[in-house]
PDB file of N, CA and C in Angstrom:
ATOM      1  N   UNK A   1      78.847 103.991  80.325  1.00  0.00           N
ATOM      2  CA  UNK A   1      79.184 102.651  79.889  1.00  0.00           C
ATOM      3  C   UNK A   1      78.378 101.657  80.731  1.00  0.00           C
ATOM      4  N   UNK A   2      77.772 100.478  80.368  1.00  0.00           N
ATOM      5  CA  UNK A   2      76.803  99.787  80.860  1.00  0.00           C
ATOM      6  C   UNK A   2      78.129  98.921  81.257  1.00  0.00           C
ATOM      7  N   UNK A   3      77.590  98.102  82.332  1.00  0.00           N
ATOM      8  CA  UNK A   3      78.233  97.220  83.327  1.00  0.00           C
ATOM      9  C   UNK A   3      78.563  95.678  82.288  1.00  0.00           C
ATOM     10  N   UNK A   4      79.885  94.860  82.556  1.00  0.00           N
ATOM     11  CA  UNK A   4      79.717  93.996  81.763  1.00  0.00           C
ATOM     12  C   UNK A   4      80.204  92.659  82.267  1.00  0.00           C
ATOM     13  N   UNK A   5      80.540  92.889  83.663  1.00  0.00           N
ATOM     14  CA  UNK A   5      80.341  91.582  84.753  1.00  0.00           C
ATOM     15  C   UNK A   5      79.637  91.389  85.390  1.00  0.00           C
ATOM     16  N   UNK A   6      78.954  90.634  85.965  1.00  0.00           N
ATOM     17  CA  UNK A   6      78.649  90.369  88.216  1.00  0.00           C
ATOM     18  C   UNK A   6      79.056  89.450  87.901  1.00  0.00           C
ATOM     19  N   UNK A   7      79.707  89.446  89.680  1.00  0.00           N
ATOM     20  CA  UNK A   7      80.108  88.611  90.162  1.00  0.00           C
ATOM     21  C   UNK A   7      79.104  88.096  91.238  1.00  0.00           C
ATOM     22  N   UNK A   8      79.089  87.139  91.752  1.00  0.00           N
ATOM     23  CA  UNK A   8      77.739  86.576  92.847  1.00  0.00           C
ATOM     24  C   UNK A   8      79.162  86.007  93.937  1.00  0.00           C
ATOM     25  N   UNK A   9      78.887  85.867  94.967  1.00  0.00           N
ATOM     26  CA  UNK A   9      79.731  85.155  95.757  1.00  0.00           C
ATOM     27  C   UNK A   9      79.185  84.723  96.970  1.00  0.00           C
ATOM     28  N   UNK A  10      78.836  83.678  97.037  1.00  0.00           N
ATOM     29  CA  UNK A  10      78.073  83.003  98.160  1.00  0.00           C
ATOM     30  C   UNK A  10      79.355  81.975  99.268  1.00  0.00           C
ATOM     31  N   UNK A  11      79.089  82.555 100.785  1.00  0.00           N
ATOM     32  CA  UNK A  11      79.785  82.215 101.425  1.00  0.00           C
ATOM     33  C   UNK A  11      78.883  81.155 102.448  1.00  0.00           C
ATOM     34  N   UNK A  12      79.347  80.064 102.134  1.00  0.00           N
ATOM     35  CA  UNK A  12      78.552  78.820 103.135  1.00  0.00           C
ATOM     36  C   UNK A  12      79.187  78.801 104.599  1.00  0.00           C
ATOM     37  N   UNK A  13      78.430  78.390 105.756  1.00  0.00           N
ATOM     38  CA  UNK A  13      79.114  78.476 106.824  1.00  0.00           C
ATOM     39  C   UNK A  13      79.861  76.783 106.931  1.00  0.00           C
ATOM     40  N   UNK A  14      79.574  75.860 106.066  1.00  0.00           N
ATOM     41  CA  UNK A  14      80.673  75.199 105.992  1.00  0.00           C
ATOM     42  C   UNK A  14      81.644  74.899 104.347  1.00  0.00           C
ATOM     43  N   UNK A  15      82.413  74.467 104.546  1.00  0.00           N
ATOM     44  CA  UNK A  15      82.865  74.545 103.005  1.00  0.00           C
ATOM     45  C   UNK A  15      83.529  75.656 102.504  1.00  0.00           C
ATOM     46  N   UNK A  16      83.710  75.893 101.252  1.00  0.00           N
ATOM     47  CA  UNK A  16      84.603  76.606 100.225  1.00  0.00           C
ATOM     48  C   UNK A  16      83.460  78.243  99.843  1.00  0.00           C
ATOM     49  N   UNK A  17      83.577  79.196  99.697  1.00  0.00           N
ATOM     50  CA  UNK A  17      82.422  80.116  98.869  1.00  0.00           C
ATOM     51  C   UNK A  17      82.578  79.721  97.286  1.00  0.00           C
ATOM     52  N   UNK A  18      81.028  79.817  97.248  1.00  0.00           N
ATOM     53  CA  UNK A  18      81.242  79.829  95.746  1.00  0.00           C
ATOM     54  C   UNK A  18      80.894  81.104  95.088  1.00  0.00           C
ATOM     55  N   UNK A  19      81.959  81.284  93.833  1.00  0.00           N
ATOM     56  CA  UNK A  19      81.778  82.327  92.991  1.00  0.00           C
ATOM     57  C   UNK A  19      81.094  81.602  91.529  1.00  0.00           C
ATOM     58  N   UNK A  20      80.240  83.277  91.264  1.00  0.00           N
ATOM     59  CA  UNK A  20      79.667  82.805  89.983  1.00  0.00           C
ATOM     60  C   UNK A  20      79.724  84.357  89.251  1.00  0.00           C
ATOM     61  N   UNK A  21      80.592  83.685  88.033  1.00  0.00           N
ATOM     62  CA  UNK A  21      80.938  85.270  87.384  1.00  0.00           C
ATOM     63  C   UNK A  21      79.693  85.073  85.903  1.00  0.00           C
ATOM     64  N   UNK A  22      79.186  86.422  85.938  1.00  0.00           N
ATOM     65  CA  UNK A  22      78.068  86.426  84.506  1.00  0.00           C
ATOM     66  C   UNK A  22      78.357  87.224  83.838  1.00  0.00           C
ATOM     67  N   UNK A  23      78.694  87.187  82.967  1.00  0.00           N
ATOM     68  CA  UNK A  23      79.089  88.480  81.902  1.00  0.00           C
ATOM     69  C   UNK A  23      77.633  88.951  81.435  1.00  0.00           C
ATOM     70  N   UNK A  24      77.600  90.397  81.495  1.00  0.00           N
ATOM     71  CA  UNK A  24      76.627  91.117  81.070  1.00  0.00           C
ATOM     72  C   UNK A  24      75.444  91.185  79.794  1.00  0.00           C
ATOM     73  N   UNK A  25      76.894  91.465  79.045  1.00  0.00           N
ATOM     74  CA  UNK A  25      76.682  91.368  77.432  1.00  0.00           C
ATOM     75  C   UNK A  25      75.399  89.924  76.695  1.00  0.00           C
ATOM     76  N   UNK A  26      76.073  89.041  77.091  1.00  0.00           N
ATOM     77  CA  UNK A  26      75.738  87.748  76.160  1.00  0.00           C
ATOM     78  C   UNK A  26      74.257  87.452  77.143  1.00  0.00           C
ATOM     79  N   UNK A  27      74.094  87.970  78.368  1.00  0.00           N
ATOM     80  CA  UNK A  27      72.807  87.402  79.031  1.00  0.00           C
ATOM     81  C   UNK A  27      71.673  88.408  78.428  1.00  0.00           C
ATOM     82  N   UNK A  28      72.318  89.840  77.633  1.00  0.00           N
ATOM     83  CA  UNK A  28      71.565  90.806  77.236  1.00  0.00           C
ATOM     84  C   UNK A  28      71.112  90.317  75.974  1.00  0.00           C
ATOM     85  N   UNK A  29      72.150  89.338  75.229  1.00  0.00           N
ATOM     86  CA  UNK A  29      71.491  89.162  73.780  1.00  0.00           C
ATOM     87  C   UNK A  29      70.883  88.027  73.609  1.00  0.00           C
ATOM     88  N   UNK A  30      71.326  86.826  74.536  1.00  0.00           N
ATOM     89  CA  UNK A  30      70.191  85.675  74.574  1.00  0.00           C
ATOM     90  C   UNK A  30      68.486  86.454  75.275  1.00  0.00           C
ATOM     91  N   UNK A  31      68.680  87.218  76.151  1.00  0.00           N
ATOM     92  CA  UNK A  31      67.039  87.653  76.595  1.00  0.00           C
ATOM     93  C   UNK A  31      66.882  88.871  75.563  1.00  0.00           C
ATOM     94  N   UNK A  32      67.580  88.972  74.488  1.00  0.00           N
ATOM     95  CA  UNK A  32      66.769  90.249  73.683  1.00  0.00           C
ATOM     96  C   UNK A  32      65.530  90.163  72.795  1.00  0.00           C
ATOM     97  N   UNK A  33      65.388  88.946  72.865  1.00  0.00           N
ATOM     98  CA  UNK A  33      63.712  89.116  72.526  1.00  0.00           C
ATOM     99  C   UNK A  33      62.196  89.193  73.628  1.00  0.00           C
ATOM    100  N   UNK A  34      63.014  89.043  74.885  1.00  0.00           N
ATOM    101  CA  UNK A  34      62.160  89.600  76.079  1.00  0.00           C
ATOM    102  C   UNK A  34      62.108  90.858  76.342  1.00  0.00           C
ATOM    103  N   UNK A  35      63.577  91.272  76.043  1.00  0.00           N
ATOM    104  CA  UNK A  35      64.321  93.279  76.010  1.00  0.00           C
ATOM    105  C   UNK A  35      63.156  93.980  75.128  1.00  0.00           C
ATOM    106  N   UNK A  36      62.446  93.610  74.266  1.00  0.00           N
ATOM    107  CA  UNK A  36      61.911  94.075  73.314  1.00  0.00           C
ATOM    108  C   UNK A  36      60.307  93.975  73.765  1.00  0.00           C
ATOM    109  N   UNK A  37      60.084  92.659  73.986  1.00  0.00           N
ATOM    110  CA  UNK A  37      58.747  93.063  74.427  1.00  0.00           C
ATOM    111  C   UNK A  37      58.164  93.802  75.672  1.00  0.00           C
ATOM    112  N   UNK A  38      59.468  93.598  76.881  1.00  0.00           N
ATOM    113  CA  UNK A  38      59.515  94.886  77.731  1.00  0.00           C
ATOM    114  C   UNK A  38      59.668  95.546  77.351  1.00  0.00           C
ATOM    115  N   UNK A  39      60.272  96.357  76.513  1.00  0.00           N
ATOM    116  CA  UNK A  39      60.178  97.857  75.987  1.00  0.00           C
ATOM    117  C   UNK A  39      58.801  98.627  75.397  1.00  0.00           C
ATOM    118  N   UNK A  40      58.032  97.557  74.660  1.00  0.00           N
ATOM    119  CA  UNK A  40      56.975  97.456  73.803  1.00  0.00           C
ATOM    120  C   UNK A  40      56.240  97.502  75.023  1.00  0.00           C
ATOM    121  N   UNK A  41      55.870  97.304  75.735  1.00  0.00           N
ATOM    122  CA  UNK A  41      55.070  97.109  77.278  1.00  0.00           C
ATOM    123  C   UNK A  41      55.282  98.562  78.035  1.00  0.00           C
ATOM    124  N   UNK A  42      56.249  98.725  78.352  1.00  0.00           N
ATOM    125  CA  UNK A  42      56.494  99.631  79.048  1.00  0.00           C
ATOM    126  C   UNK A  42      56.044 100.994  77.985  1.00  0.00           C
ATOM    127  N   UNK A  43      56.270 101.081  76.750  1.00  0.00           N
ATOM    128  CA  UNK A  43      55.811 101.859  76.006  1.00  0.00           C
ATOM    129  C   UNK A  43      54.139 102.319  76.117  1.00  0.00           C
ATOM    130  N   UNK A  44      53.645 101.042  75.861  1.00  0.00           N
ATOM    131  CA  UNK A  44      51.793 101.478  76.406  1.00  0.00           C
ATOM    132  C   UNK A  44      51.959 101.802  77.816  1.00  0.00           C
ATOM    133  N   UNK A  45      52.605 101.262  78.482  1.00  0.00           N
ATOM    134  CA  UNK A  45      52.063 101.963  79.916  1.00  0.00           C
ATOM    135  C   UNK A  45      52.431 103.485  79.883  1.00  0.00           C
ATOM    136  N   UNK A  46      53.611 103.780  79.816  1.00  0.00           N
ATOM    137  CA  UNK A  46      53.753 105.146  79.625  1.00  0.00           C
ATOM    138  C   UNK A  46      52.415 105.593  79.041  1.00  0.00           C
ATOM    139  N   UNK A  47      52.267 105.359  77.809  1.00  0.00           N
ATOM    140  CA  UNK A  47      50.943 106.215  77.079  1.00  0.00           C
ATOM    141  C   UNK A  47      49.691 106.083  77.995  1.00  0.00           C
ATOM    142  N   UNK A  48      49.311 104.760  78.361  1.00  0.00           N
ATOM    143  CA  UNK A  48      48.296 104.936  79.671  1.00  0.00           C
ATOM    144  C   UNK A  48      48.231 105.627  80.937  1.00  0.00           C
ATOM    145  N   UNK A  49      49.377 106.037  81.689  1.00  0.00           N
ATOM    146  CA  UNK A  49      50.277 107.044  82.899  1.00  0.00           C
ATOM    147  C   UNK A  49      50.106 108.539  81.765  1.00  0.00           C
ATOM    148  N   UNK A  50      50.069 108.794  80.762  1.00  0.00           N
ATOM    149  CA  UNK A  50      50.498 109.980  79.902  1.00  0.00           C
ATOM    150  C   UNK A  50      51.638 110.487  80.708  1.00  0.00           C
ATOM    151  N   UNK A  51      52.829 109.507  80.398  1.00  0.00           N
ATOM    152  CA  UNK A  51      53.967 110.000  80.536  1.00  0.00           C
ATOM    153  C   UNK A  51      54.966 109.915  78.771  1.00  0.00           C
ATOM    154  N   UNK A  52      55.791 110.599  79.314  1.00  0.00           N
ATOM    155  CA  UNK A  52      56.891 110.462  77.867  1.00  0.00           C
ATOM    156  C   UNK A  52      57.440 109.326  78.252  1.00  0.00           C
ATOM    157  N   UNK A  53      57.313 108.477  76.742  1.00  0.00           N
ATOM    158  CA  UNK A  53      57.873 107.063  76.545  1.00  0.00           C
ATOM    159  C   UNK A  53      59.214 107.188  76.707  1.00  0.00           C
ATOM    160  N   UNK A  54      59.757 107.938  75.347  1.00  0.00           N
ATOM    161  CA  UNK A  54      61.025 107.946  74.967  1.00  0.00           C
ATOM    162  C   UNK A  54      62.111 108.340  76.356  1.00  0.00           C
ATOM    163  N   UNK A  55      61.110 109.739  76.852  1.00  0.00           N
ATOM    164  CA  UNK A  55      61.883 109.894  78.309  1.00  0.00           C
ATOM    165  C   UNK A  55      62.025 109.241  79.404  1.00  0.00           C
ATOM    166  N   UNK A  56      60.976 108.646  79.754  1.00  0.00           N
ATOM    167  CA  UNK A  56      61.388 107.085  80.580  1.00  0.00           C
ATOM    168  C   UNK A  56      61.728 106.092  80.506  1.00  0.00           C
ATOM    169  N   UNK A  57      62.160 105.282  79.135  1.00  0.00           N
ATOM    170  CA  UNK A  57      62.615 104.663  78.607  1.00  0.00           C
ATOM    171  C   UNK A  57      63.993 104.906  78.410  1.00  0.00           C
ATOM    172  N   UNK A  58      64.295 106.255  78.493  1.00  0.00           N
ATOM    173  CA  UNK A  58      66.022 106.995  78.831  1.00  0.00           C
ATOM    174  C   UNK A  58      66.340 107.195  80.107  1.00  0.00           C
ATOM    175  N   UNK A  59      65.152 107.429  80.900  1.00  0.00           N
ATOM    176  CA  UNK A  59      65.584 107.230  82.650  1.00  0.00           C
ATOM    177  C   UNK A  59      66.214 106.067  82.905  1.00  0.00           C
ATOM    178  N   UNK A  60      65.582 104.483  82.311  1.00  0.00           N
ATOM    179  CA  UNK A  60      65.525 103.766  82.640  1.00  0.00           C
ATOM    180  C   UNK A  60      67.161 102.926  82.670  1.00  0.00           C
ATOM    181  N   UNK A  61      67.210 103.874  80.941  1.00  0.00           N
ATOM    182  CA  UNK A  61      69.012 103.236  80.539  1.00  0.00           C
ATOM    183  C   UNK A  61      69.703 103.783  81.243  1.00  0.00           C
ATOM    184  N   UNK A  62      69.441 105.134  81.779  1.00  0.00           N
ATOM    185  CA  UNK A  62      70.608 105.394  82.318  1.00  0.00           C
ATOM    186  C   UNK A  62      70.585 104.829  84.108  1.00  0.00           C
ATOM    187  N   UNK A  63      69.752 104.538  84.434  1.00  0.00           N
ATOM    188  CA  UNK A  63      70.098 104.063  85.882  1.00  0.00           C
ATOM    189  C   UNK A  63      70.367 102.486  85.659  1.00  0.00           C
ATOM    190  N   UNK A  64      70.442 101.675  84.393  1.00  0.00           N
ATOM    191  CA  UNK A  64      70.846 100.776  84.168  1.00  0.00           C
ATOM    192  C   UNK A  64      72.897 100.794  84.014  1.00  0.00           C
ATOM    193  N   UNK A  65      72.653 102.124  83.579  1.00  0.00           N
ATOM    194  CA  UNK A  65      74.346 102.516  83.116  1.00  0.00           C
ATOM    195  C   UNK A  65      74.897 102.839  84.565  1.00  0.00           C
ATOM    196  N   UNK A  66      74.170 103.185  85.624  1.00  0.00           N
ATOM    197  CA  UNK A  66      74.899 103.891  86.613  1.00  0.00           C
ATOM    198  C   UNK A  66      75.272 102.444  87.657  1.00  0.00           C
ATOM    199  N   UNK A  67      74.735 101.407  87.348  1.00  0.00           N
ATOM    200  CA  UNK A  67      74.820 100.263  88.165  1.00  0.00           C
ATOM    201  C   UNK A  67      76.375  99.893  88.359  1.00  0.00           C
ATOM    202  N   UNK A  68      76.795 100.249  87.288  1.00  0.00           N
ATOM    203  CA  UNK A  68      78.530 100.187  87.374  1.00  0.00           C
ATOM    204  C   UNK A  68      79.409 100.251  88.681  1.00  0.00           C
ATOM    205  N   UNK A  69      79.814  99.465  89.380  1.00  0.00           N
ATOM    206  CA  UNK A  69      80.682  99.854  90.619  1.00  0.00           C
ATOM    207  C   UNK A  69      79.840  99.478  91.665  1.00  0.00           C
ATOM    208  N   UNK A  70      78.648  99.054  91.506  1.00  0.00           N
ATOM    209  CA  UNK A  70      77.490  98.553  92.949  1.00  0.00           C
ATOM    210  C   UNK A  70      78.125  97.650  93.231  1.00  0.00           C
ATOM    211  N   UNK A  71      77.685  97.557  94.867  1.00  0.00           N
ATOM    212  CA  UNK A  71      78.501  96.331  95.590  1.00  0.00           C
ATOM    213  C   UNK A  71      77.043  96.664  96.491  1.00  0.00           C
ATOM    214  N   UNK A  72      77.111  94.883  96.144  1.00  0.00           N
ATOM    215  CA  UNK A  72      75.636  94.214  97.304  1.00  0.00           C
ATOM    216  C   UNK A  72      76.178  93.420  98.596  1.00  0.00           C
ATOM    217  N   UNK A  73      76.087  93.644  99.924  1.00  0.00           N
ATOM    218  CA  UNK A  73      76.484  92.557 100.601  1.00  0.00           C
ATOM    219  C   UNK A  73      75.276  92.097 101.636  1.00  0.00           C
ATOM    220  N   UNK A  74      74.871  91.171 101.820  1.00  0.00           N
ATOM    221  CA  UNK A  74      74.312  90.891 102.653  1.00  0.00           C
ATOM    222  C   UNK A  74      74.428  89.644 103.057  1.00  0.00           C
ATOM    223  N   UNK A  75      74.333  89.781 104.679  1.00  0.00           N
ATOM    224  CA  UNK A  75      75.161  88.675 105.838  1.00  0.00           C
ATOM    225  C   UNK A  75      73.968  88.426 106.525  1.00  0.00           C
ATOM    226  N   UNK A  76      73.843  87.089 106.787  1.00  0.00           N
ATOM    227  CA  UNK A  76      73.022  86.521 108.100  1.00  0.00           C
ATOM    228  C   UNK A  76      73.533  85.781 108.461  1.00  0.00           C
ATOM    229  N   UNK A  77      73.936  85.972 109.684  1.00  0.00           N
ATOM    230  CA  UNK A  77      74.647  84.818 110.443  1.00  0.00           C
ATOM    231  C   UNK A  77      75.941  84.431 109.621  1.00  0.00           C
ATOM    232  N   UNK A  78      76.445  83.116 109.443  1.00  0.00           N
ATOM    233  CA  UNK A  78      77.552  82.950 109.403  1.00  0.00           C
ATOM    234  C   UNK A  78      77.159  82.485 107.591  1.00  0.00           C
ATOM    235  N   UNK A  79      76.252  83.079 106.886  1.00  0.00           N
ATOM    236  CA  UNK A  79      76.179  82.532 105.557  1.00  0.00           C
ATOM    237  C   UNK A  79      76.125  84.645 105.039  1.00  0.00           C
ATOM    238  N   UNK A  80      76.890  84.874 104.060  1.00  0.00           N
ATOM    239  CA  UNK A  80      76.821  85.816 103.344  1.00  0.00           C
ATOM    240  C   UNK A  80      77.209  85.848 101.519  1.00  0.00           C
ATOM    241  N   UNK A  81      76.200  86.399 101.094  1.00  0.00           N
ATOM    242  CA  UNK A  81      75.986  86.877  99.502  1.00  0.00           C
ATOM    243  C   UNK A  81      76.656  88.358  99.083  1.00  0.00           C
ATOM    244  N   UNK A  82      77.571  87.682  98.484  1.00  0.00           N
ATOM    245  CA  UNK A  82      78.268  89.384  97.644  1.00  0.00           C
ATOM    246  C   UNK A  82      77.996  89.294  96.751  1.00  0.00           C
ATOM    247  N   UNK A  83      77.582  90.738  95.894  1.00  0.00           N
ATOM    248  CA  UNK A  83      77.236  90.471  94.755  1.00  0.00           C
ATOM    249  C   UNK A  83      78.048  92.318  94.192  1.00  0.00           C
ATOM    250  N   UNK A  84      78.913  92.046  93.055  1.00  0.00           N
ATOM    251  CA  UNK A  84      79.590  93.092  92.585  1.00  0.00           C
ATOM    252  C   UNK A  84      79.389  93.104  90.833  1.00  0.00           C
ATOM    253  N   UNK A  85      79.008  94.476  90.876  1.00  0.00           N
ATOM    254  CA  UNK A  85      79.024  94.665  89.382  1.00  0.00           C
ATOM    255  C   UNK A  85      79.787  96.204  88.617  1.00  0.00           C
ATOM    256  N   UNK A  86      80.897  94.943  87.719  1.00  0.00           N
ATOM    257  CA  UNK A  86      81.573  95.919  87.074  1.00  0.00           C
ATOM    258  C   UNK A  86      81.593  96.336  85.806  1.00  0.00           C
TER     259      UNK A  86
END
């Protein structure tokens, strides 16, 4: 199952954190006419690499599918970025 939140969460060292929730889905179908010409792209390169399209093009979904449950954190100093995708 492909992922169908992040969450972003930026922690300021003064002030409130802000959260920013993106749903998956709808950012996939407003950029699906970019989805396509990356695919179309990545397709010649494969054929230029003489690799299998179709099979790296299925690597690709599925480490897109496995993103499910990642948790990003990174801290500097007293400012830190979470970033969770469910």
């Amino acid at each position: 199952m492909i992922p169908q939140l992040v969450t972003v969460r930026v922690r300021r060292p003064r002030g409130r954190p802000v959260n920013i929730w993106i749903p998956v889905l709808p950012v996939v179908l407003v950029l699906s006419p970019l989805l396509i010409v990356a695919v179309v792209i990545a397709f010649v390169a494969c054929l230029v690499y003489r690799l299998r399209p179709v099979r790296s093009i299925w690597t690709v979904w599925l480490l897109f599918c496995a993103l499910r449950g990642t948790r990003i954190d990174v801290v500097q100093g007293r400012r830190a970025v979470l970033v969770d995708i469910r």
